[in-house]
PDB file of N, CA and C in Angstrom:
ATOM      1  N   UNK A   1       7.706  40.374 -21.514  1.00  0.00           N
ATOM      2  CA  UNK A   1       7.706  39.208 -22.360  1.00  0.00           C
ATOM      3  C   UNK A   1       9.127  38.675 -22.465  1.00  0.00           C
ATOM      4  N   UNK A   2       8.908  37.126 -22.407  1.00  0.00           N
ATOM      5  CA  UNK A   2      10.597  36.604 -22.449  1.00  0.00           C
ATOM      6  C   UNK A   2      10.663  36.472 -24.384  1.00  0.00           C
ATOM      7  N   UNK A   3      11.785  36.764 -24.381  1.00  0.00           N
ATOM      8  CA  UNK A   3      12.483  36.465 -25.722  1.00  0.00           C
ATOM      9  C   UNK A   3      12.976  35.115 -25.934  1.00  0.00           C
ATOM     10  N   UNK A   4      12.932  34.399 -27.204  1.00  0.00           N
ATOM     11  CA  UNK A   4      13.497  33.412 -27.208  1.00  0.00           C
ATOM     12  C   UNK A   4      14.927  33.161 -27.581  1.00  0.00           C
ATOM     13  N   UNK A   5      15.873  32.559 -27.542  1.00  0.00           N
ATOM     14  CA  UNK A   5      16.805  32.628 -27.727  1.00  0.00           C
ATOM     15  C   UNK A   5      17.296  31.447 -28.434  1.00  0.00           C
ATOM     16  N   UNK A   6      18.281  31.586 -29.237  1.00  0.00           N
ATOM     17  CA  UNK A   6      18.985  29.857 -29.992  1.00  0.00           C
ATOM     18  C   UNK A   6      20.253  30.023 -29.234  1.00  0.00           C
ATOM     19  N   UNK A   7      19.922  29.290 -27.941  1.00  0.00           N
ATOM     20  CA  UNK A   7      21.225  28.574 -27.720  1.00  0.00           C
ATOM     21  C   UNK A   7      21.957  27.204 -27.944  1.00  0.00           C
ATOM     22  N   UNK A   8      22.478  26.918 -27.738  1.00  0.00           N
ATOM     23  CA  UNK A   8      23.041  25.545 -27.950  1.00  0.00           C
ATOM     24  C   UNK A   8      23.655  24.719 -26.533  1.00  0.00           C
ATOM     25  N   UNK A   9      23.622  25.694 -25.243  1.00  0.00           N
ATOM     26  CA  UNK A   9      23.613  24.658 -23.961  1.00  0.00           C
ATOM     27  C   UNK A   9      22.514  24.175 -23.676  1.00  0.00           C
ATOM     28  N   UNK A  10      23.076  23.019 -23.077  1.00  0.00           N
ATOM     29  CA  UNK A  10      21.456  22.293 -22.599  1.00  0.00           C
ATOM     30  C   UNK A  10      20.865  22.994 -21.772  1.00  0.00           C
ATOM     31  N   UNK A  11      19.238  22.582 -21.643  1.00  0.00           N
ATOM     32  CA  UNK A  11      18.403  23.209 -21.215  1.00  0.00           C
ATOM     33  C   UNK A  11      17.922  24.840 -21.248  1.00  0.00           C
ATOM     34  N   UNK A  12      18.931  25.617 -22.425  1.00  0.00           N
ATOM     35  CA  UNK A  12      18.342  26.783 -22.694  1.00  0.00           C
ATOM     36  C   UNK A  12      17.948  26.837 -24.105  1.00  0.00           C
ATOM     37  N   UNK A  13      17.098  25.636 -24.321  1.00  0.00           N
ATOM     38  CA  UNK A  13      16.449  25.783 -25.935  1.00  0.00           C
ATOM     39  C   UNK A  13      15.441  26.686 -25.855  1.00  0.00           C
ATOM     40  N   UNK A  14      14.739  26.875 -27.158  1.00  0.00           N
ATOM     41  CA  UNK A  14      13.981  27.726 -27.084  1.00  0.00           C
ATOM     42  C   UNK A  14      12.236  27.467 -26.636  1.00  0.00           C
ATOM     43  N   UNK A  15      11.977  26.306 -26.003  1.00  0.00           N
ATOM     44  CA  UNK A  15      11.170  25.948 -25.405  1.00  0.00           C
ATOM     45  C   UNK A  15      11.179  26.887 -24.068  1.00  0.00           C
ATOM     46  N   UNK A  16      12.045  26.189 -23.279  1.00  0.00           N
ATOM     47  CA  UNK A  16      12.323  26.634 -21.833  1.00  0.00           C
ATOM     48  C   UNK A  16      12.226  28.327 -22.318  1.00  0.00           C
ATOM     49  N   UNK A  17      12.619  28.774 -22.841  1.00  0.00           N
ATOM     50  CA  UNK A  17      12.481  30.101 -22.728  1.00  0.00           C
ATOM     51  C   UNK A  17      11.345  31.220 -23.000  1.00  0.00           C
ATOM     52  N   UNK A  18      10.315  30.591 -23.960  1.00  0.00           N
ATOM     53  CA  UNK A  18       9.060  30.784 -24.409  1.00  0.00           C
ATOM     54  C   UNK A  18       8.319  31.178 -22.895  1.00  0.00           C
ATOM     55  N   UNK A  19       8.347  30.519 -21.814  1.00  0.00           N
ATOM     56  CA  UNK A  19       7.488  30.641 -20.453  1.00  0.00           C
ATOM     57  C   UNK A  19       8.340  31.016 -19.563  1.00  0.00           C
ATOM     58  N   UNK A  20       7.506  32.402 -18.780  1.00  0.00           N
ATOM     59  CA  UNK A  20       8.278  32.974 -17.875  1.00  0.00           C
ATOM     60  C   UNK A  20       8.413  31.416 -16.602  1.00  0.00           C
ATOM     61  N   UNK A  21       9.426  31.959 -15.913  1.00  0.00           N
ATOM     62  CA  UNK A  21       9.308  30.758 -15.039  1.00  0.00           C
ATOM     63  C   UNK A  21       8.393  30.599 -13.653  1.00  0.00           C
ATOM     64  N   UNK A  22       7.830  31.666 -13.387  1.00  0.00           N
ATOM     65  CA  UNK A  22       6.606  31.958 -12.544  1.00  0.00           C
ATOM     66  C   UNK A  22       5.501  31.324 -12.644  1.00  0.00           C
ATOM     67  N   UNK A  23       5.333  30.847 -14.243  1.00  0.00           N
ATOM     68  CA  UNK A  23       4.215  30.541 -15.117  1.00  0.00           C
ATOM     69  C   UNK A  23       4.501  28.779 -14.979  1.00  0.00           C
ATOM     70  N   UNK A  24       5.548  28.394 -14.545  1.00  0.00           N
ATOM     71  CA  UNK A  24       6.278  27.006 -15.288  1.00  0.00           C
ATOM     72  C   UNK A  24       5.797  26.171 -13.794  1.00  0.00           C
ATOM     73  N   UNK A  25       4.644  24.676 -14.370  1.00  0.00           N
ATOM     74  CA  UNK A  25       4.089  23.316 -13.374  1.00  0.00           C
ATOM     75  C   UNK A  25       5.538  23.110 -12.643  1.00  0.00           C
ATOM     76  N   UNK A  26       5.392  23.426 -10.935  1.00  0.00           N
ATOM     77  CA  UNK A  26       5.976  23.040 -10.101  1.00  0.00           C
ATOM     78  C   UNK A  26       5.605  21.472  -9.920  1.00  0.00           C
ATOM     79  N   UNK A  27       6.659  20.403 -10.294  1.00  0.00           N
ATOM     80  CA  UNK A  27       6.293  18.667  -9.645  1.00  0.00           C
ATOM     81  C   UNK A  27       6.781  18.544  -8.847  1.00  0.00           C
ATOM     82  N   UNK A  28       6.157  17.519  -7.672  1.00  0.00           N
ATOM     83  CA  UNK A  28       7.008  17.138  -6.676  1.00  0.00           C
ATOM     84  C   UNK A  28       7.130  16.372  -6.830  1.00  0.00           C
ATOM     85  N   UNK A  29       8.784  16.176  -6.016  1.00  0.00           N
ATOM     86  CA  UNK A  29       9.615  14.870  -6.665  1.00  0.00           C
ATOM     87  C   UNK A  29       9.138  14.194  -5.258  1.00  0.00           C
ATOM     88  N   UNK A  30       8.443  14.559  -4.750  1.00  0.00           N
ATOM     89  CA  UNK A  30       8.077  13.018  -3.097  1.00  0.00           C
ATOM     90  C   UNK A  30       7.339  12.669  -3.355  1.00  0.00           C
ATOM     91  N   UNK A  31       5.669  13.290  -3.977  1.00  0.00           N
ATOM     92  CA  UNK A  31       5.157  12.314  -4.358  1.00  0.00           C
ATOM     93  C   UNK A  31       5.237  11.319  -5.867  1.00  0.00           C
ATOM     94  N   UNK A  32       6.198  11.666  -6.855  1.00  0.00           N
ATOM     95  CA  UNK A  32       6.458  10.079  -7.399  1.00  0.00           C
ATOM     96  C   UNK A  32       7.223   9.353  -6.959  1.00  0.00           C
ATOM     97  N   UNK A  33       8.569   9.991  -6.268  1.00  0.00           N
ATOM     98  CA  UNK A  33       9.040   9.102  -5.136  1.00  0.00           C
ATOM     99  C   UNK A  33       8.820   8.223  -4.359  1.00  0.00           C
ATOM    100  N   UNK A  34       7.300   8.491  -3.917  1.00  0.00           N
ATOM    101  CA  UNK A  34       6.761   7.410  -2.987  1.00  0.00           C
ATOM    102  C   UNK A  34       6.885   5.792  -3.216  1.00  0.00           C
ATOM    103  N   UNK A  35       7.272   4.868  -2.391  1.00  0.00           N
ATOM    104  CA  UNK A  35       7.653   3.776  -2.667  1.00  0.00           C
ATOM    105  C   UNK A  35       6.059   2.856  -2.706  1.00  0.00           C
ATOM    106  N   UNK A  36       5.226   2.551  -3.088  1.00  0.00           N
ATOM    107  CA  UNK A  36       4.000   1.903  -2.873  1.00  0.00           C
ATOM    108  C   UNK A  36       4.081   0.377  -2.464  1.00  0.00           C
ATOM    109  N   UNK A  37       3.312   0.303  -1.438  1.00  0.00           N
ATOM    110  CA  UNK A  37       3.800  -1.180  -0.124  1.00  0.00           C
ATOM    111  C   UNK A  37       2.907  -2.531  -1.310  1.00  0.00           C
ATOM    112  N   UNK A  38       3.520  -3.189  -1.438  1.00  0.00           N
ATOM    113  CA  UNK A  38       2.808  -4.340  -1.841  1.00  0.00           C
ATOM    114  C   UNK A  38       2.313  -5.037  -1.114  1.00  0.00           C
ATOM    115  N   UNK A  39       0.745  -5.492  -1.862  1.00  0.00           N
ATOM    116  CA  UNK A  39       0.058  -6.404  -1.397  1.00  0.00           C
ATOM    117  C   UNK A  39       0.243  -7.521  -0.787  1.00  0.00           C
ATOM    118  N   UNK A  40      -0.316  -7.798   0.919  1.00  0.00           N
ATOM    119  CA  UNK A  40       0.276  -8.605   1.505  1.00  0.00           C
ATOM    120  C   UNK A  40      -0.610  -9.567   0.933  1.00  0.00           C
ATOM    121  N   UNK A  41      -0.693 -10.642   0.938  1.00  0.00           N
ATOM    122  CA  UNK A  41      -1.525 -11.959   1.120  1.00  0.00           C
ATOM    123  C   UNK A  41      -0.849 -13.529   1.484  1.00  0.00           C
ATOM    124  N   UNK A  42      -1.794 -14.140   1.606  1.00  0.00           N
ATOM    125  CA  UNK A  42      -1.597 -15.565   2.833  1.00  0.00           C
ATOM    126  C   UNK A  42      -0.233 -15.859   2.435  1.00  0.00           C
ATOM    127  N   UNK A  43       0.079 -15.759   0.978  1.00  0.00           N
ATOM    128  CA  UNK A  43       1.150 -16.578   0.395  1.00  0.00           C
ATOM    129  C   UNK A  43       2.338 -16.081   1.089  1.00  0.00           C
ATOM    130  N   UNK A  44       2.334 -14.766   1.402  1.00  0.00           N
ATOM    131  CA  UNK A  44       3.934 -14.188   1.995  1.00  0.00           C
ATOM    132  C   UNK A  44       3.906 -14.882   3.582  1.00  0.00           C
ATOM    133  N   UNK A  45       3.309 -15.366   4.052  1.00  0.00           N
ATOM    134  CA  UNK A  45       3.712 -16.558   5.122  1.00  0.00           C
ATOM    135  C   UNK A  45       3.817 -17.584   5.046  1.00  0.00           C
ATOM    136  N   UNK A  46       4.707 -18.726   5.989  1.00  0.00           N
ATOM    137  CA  UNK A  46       4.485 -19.482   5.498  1.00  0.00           C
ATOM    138  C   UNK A  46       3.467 -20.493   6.574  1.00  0.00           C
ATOM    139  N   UNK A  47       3.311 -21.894   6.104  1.00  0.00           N
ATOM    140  CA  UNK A  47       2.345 -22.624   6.458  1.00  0.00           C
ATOM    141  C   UNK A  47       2.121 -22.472   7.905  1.00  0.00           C
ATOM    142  N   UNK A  48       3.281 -22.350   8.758  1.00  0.00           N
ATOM    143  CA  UNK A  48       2.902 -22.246  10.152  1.00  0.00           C
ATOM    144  C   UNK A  48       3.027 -21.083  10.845  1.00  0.00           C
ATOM    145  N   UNK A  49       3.298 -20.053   9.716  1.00  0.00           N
ATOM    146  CA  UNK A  49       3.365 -18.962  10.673  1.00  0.00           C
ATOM    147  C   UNK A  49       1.337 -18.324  10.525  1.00  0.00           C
ATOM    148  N   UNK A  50       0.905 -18.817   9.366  1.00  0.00           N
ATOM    149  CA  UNK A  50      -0.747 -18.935   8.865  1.00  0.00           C
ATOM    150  C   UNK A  50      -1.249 -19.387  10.005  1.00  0.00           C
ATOM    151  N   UNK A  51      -0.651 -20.818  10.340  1.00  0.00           N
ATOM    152  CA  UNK A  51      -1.690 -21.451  11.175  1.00  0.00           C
ATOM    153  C   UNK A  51      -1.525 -20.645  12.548  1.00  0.00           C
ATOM    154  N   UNK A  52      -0.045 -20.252  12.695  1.00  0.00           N
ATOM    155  CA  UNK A  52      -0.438 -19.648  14.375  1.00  0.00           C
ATOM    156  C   UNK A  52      -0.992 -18.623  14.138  1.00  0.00           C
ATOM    157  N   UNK A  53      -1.151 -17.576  13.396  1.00  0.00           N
ATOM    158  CA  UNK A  53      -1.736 -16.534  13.469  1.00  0.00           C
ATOM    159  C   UNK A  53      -3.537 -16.676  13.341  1.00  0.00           C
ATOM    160  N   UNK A  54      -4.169 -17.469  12.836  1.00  0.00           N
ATOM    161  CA  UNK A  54      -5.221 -17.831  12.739  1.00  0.00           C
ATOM    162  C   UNK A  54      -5.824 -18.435  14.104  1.00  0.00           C
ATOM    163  N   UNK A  55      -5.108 -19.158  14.977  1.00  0.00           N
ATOM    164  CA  UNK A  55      -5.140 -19.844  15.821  1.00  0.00           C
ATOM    165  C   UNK A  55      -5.162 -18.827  16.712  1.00  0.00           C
ATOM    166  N   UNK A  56      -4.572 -17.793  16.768  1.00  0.00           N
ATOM    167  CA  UNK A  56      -4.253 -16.566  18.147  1.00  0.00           C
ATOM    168  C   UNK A  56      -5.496 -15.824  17.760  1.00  0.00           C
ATOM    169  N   UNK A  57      -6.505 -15.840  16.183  1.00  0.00           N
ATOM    170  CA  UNK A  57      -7.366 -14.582  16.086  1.00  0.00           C
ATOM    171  C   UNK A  57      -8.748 -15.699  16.277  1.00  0.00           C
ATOM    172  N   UNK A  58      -8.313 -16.654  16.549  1.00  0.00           N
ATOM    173  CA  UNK A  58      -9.488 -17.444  16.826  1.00  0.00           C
ATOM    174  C   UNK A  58      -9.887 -17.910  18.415  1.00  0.00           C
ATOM    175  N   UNK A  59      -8.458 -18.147  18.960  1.00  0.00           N
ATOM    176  CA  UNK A  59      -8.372 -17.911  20.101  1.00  0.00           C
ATOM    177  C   UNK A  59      -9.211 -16.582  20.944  1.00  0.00           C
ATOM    178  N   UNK A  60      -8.835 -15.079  20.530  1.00  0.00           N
ATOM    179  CA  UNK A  60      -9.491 -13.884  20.877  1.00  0.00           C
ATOM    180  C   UNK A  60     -10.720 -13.971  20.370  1.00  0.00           C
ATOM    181  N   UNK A  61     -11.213 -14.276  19.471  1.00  0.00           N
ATOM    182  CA  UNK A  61     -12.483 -14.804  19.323  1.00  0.00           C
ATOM    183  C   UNK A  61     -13.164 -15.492  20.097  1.00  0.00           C
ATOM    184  N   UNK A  62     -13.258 -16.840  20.246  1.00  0.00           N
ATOM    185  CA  UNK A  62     -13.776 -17.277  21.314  1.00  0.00           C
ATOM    186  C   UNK A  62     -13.495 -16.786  22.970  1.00  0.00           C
ATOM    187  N   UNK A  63     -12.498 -16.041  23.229  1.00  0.00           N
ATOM    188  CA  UNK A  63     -11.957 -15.625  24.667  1.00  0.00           C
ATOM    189  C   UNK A  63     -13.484 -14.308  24.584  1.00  0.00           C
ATOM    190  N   UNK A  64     -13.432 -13.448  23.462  1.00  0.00           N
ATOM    191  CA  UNK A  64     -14.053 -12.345  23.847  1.00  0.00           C
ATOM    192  C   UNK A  64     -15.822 -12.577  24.135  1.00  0.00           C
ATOM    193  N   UNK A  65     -15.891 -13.956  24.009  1.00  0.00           N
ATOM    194  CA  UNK A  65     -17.706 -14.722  24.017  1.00  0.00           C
ATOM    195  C   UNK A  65     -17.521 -15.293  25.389  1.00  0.00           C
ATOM    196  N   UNK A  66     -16.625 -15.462  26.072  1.00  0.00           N
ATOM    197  CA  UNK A  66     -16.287 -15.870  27.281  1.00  0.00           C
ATOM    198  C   UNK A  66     -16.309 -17.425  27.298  1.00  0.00           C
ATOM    199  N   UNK A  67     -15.787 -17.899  26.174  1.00  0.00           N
ATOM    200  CA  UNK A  67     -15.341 -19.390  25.416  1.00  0.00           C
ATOM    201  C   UNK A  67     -16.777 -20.564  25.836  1.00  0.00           C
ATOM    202  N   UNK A  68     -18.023 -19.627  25.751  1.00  0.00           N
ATOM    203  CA  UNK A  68     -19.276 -20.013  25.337  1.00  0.00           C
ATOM    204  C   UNK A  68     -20.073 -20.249  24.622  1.00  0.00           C
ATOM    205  N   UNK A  69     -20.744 -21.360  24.370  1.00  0.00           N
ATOM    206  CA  UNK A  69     -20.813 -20.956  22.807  1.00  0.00           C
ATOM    207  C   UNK A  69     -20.049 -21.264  21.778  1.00  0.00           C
ATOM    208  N   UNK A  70     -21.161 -20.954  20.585  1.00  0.00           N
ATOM    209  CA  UNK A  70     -20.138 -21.356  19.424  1.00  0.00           C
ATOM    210  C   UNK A  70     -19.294 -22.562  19.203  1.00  0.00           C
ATOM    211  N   UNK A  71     -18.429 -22.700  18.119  1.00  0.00           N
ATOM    212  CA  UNK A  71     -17.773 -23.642  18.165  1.00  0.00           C
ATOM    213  C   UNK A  71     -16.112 -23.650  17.840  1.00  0.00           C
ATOM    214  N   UNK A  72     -15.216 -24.072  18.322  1.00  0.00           N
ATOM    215  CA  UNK A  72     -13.475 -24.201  17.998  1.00  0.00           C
ATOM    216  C   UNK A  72     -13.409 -23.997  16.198  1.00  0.00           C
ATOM    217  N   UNK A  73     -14.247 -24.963  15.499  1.00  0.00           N
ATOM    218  CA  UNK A  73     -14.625 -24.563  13.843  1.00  0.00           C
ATOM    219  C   UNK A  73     -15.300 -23.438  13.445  1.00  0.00           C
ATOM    220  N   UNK A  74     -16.023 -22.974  14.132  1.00  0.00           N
ATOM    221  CA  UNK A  74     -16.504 -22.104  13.574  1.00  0.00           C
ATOM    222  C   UNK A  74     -15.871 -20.643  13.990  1.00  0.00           C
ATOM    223  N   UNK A  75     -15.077 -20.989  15.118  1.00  0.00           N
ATOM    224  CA  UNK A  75     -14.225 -19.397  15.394  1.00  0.00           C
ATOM    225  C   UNK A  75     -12.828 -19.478  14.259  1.00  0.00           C
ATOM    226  N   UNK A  76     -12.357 -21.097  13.996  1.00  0.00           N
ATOM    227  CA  UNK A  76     -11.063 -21.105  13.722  1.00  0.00           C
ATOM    228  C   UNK A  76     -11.637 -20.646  12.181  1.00  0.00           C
ATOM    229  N   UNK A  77     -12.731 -20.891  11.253  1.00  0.00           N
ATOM    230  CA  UNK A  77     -13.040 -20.234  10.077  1.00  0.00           C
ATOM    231  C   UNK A  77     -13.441 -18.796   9.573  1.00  0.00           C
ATOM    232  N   UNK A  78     -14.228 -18.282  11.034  1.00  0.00           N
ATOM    233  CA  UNK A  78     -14.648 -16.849  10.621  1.00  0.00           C
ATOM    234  C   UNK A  78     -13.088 -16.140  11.214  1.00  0.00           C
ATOM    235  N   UNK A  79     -12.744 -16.887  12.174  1.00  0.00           N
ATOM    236  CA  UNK A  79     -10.672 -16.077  11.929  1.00  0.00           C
ATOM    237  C   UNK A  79      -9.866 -15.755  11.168  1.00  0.00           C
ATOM    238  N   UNK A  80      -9.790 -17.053  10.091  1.00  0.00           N
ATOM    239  CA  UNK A  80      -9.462 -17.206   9.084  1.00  0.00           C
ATOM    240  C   UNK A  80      -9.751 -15.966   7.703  1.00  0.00           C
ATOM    241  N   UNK A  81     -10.968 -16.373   8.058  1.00  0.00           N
ATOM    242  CA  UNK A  81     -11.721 -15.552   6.281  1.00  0.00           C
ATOM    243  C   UNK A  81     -11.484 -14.059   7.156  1.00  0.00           C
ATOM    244  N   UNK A  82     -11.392 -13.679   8.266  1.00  0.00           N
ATOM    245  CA  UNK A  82     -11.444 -12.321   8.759  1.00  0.00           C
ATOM    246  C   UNK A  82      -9.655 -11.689   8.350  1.00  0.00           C
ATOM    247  N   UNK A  83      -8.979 -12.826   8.869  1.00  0.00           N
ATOM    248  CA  UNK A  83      -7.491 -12.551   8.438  1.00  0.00           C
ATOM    249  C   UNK A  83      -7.364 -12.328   7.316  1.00  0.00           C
ATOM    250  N   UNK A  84      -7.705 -13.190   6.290  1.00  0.00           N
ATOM    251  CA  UNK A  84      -7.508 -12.877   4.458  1.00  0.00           C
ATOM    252  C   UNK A  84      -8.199 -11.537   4.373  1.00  0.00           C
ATOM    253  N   UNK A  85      -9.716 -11.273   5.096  1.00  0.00           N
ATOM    254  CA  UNK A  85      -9.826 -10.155   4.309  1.00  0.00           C
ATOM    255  C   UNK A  85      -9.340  -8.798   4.892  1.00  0.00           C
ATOM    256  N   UNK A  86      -8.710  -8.874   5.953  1.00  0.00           N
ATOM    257  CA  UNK A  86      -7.597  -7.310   6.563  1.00  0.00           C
ATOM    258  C   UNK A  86      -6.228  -7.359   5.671  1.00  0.00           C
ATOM    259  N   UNK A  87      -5.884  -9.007   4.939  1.00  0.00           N
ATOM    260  CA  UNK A  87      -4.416  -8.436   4.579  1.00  0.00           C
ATOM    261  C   UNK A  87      -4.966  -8.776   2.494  1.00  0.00           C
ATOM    262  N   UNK A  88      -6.361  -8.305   2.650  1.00  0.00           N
ATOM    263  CA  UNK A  88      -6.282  -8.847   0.827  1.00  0.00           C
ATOM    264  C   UNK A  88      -6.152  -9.646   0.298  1.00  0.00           C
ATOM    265  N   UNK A  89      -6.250 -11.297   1.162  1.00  0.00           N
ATOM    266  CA  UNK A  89      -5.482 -12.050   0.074  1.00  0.00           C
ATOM    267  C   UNK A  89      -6.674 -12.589  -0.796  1.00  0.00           C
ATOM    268  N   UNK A  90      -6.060 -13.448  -1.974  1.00  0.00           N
ATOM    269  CA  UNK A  90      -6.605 -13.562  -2.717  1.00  0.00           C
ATOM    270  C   UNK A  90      -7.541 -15.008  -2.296  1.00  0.00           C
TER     271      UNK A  90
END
């Protein structure tokens, strides 16, 4: 059994001393460390870097139908709503 003691340096109050230290919650300091990535959405681009990127996933869109079919609107919208919903936006 640990004894308690009245000291007066820091960190040997009589808390810390009450629990052997075998006994004492190991935290890790990496995971609160961790930096957490913020939410991308449309807004962190700007107007034309949106439109080319929409334009290149609409492009592979229609390329992968063998540019049959379908329509230039209707690839350049389901591109669109497909892009917002991989980066979250609102």
């Amino acid at each position: 059994m640990v004894t308690a003691h009245t000291s007066n340096e820091p960190g040997k109050g009589r808390r810390a001393a009450q629990q052997p230290k075998a006994t004492r919650k190991k935290t890790s300091r990496s995971a609160a460390a961790k930096p957490v990535a913020p939410k991308v959405t449309k807004r962190h681009f700007s107007d034309d870097e949106w439109y080319d990127m929409v334009a290149t996933a609409a492009y592979y869109r229609a390329q992968s139908r063998g540019f049959e079919g379908g329509s230039p609107e209707l690839d350049w919208y389901e591109a669109e709503a497909e892009l917002e919903e991989q980066l979250a936006c609102d």
